[in-house]
C-alpha atoms as a PDB file:
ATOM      1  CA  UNK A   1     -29.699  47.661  -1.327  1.00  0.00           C
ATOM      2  CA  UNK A   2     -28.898  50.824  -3.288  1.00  0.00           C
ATOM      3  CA  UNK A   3     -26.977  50.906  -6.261  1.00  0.00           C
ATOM      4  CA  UNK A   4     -24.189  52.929  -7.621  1.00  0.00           C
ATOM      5  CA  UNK A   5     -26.776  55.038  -8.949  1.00  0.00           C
ATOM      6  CA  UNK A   6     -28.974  55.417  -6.376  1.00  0.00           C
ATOM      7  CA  UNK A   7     -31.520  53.404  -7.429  1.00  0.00           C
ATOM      8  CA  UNK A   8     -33.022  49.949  -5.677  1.00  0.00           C
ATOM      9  CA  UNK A   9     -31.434  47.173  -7.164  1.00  0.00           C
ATOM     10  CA  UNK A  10     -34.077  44.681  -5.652  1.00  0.00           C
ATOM     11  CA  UNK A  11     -36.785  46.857  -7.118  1.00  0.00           C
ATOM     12  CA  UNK A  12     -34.624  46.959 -10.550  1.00  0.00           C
ATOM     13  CA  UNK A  13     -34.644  42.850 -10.650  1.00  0.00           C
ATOM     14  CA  UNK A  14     -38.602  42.356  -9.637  1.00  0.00           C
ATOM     15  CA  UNK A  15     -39.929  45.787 -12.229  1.00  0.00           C
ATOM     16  CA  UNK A  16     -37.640  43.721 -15.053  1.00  0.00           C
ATOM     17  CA  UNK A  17     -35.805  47.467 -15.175  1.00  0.00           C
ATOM     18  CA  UNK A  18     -32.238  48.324 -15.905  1.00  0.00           C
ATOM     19  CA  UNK A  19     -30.465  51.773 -16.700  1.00  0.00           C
ATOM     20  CA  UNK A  20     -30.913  51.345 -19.917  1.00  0.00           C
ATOM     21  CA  UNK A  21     -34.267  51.327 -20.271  1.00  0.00           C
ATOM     22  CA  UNK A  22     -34.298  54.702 -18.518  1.00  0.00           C
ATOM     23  CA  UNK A  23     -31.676  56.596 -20.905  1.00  0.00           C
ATOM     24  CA  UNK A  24     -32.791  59.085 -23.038  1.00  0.00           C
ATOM     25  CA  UNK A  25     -32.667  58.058 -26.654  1.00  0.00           C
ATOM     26  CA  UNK A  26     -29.782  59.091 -28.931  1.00  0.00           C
ATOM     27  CA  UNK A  27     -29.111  58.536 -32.520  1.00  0.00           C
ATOM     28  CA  UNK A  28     -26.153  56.751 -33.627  1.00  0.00           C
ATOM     29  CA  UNK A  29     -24.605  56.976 -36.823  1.00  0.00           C
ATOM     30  CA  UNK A  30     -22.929  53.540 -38.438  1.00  0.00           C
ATOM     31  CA  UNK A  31     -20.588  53.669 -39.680  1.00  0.00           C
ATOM     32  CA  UNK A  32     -18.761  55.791 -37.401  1.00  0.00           C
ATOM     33  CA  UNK A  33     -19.076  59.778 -39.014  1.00  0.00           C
ATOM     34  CA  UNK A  34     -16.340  62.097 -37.926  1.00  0.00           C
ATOM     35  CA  UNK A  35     -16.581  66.234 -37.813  1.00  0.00           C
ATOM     36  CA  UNK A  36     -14.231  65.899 -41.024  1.00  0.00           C
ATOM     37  CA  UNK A  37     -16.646  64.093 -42.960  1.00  0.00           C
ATOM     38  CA  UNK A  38     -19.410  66.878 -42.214  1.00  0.00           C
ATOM     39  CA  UNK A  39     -17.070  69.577 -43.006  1.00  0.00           C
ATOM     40  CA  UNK A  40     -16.415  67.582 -45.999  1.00  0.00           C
ATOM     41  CA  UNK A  41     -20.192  67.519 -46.825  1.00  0.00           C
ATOM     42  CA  UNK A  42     -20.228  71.385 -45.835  1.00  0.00           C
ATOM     43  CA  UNK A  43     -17.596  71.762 -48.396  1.00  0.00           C
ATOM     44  CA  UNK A  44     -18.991  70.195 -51.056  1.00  0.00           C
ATOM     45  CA  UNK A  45     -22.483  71.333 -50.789  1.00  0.00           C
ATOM     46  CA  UNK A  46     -21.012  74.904 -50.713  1.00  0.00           C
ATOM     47  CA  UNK A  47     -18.528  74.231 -53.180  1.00  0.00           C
ATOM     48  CA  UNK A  48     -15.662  75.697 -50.712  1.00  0.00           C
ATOM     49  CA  UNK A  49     -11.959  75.525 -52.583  1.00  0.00           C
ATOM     50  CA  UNK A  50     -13.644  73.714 -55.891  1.00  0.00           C
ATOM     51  CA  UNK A  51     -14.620  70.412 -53.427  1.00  0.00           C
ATOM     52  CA  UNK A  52     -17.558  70.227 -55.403  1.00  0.00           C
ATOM     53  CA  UNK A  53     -15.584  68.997 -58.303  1.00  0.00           C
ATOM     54  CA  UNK A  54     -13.414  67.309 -56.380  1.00  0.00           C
ATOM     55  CA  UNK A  55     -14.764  63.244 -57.340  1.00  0.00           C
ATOM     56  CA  UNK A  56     -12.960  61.897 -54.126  1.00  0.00           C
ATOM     57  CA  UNK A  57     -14.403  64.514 -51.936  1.00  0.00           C
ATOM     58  CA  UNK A  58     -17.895  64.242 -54.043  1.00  0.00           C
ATOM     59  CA  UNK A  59     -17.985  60.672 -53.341  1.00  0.00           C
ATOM     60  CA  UNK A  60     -16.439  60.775 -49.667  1.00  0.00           C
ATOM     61  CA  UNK A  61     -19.519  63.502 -49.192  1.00  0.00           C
ATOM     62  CA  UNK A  62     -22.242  61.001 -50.982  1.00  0.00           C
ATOM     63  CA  UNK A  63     -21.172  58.424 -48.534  1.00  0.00           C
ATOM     64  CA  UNK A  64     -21.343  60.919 -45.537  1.00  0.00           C
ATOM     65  CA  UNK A  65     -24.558  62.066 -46.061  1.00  0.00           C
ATOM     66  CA  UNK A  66     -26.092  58.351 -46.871  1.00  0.00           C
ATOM     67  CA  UNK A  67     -24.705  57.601 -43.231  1.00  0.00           C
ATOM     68  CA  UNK A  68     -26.631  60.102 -41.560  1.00  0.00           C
ATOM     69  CA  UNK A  69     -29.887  60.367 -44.178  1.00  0.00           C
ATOM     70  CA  UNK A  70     -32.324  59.760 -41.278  1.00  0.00           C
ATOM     71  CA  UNK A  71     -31.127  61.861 -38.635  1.00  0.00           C
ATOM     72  CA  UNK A  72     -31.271  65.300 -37.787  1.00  0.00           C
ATOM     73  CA  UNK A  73     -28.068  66.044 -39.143  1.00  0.00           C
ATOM     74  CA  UNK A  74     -29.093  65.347 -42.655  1.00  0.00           C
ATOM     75  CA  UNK A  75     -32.085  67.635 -42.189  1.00  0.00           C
ATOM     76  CA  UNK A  76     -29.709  70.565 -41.756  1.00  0.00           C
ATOM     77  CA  UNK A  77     -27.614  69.720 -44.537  1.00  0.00           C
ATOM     78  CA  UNK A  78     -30.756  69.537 -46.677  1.00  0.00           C
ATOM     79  CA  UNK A  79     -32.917  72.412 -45.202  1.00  0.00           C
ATOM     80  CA  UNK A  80     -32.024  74.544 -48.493  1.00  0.00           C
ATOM     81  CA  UNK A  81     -33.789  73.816 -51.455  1.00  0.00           C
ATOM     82  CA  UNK A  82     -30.400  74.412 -53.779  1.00  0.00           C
ATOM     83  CA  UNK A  83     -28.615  71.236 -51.192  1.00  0.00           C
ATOM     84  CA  UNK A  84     -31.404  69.156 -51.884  1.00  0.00           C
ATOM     85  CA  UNK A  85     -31.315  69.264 -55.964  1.00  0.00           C
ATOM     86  CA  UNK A  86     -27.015  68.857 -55.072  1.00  0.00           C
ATOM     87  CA  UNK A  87     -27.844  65.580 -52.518  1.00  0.00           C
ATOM     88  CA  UNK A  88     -30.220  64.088 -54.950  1.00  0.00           C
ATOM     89  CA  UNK A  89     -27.509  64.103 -57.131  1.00  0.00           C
ATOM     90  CA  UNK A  90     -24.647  62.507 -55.252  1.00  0.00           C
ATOM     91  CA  UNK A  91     -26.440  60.306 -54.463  1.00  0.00           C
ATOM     92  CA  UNK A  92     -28.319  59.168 -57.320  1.00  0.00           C
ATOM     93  CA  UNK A  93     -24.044  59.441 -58.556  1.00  0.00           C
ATOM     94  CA  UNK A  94     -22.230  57.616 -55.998  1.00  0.00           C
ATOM     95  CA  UNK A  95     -25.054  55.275 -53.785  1.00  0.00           C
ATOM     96  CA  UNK A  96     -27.371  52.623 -55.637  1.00  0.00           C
ATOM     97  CA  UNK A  97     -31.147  52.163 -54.991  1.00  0.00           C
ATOM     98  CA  UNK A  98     -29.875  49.455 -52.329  1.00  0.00           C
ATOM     99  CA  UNK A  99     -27.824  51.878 -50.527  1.00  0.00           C
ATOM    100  CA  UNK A 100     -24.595  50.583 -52.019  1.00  0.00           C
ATOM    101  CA  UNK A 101     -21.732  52.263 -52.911  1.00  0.00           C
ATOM    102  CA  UNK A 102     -21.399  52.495 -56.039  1.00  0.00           C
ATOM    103  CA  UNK A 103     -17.459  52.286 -57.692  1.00  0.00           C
ATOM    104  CA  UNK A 104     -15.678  55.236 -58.483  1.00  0.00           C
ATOM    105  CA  UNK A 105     -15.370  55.906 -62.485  1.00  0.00           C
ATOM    106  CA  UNK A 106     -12.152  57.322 -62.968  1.00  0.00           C
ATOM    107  CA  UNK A 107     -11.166  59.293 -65.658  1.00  0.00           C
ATOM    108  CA  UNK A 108     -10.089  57.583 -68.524  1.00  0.00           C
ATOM    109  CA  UNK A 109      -7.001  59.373 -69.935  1.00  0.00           C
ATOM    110  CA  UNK A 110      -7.831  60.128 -73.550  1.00  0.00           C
ATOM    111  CA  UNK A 111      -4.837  60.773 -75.900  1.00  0.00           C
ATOM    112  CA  UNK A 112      -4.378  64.128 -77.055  1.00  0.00           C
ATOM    113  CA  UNK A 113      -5.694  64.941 -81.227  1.00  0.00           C
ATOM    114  CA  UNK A 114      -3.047  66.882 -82.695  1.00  0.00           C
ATOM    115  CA  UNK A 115      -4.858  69.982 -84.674  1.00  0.00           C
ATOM    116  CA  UNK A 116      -4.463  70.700 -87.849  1.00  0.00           C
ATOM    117  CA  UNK A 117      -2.242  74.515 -86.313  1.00  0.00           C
ATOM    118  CA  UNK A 118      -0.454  72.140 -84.018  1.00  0.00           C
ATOM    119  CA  UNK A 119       0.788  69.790 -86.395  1.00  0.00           C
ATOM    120  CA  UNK A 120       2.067  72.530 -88.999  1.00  0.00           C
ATOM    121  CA  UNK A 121       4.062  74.304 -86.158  1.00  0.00           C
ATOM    122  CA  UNK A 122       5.510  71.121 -84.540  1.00  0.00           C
ATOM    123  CA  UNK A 123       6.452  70.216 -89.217  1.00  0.00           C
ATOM    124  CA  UNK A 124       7.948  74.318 -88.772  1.00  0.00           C
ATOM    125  CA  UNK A 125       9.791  73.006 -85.900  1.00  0.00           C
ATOM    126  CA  UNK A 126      11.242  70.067 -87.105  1.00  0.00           C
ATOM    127  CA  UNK A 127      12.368  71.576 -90.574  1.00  0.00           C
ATOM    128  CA  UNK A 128      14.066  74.681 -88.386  1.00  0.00           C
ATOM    129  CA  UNK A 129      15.772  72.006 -86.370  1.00  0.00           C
ATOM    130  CA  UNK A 130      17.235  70.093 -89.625  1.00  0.00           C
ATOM    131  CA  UNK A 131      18.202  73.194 -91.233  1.00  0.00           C
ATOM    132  CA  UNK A 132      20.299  74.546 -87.940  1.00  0.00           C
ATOM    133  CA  UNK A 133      21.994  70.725 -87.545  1.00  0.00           C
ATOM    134  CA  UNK A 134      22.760  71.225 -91.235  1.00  0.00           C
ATOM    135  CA  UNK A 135      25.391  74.007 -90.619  1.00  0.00           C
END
């Protein structure tokens, strides 16, 4: 009996065979990778619109590019000698040796030191404002 797919589906039971086994291989990429992650990594890489100190995007493009390290994708990302330095270091930022993802440090909001210029003006200030509540 023929199949669907023109093939002998007696001969595909005794051979062991299936349609699988006759597809052409393809790489797949887990987690799933969409074209606005690569643009993202394109971004970053090229530092397009100050992505590259962008920490989400940084990170987002760390995570990328560990998705798709052994495919051929990653090749073209790191064909340039100036990428590779730049994916060495997210990476080596953002992914552990395990291939973890490492936390995002967020900036820590430091309080603002009052100079020594700043202080006298804002003293100016406060002495003009005294002087005018005065009258």
């Amino acid at each position: 009996m023929q199949t669907a797919f023109g093939g002998d589906e007696n001969a595909e039971r005794r051979t062991g065979g299936s349609l699988d086994s006759r597809s052409p291989e393809t790489e797949a990429i887990a987690p799933m990778v969409t074209p606005a992650d690569l643009l993202n990594v394109g971004d970053v890489l090229l530092n397009l619109n100050g992505a590259g100190s962008d920490e989400n995007k940084s990170y987002r493009a760390a995570m990328t590019l560990h998705s798709i390290r052994e495919t051929d994708m990653f090749e073209l990302f790191s064909s340039q000698v100036e990428n590779k330095k730049l994916i060495e270091e997210l990476m080596g930022k953002y992914v552990d040796k395990e291939g973890n993802a490492l936390p995002l440090k967020r900036e820590r909001k430091e309080s603002k030191h009052v100079t020594d210029s700043e202080e006298s003006s804002l003293k100016v200030n406060a002495i003009m404002l005294q002087k005018f509540h005065m009258r």
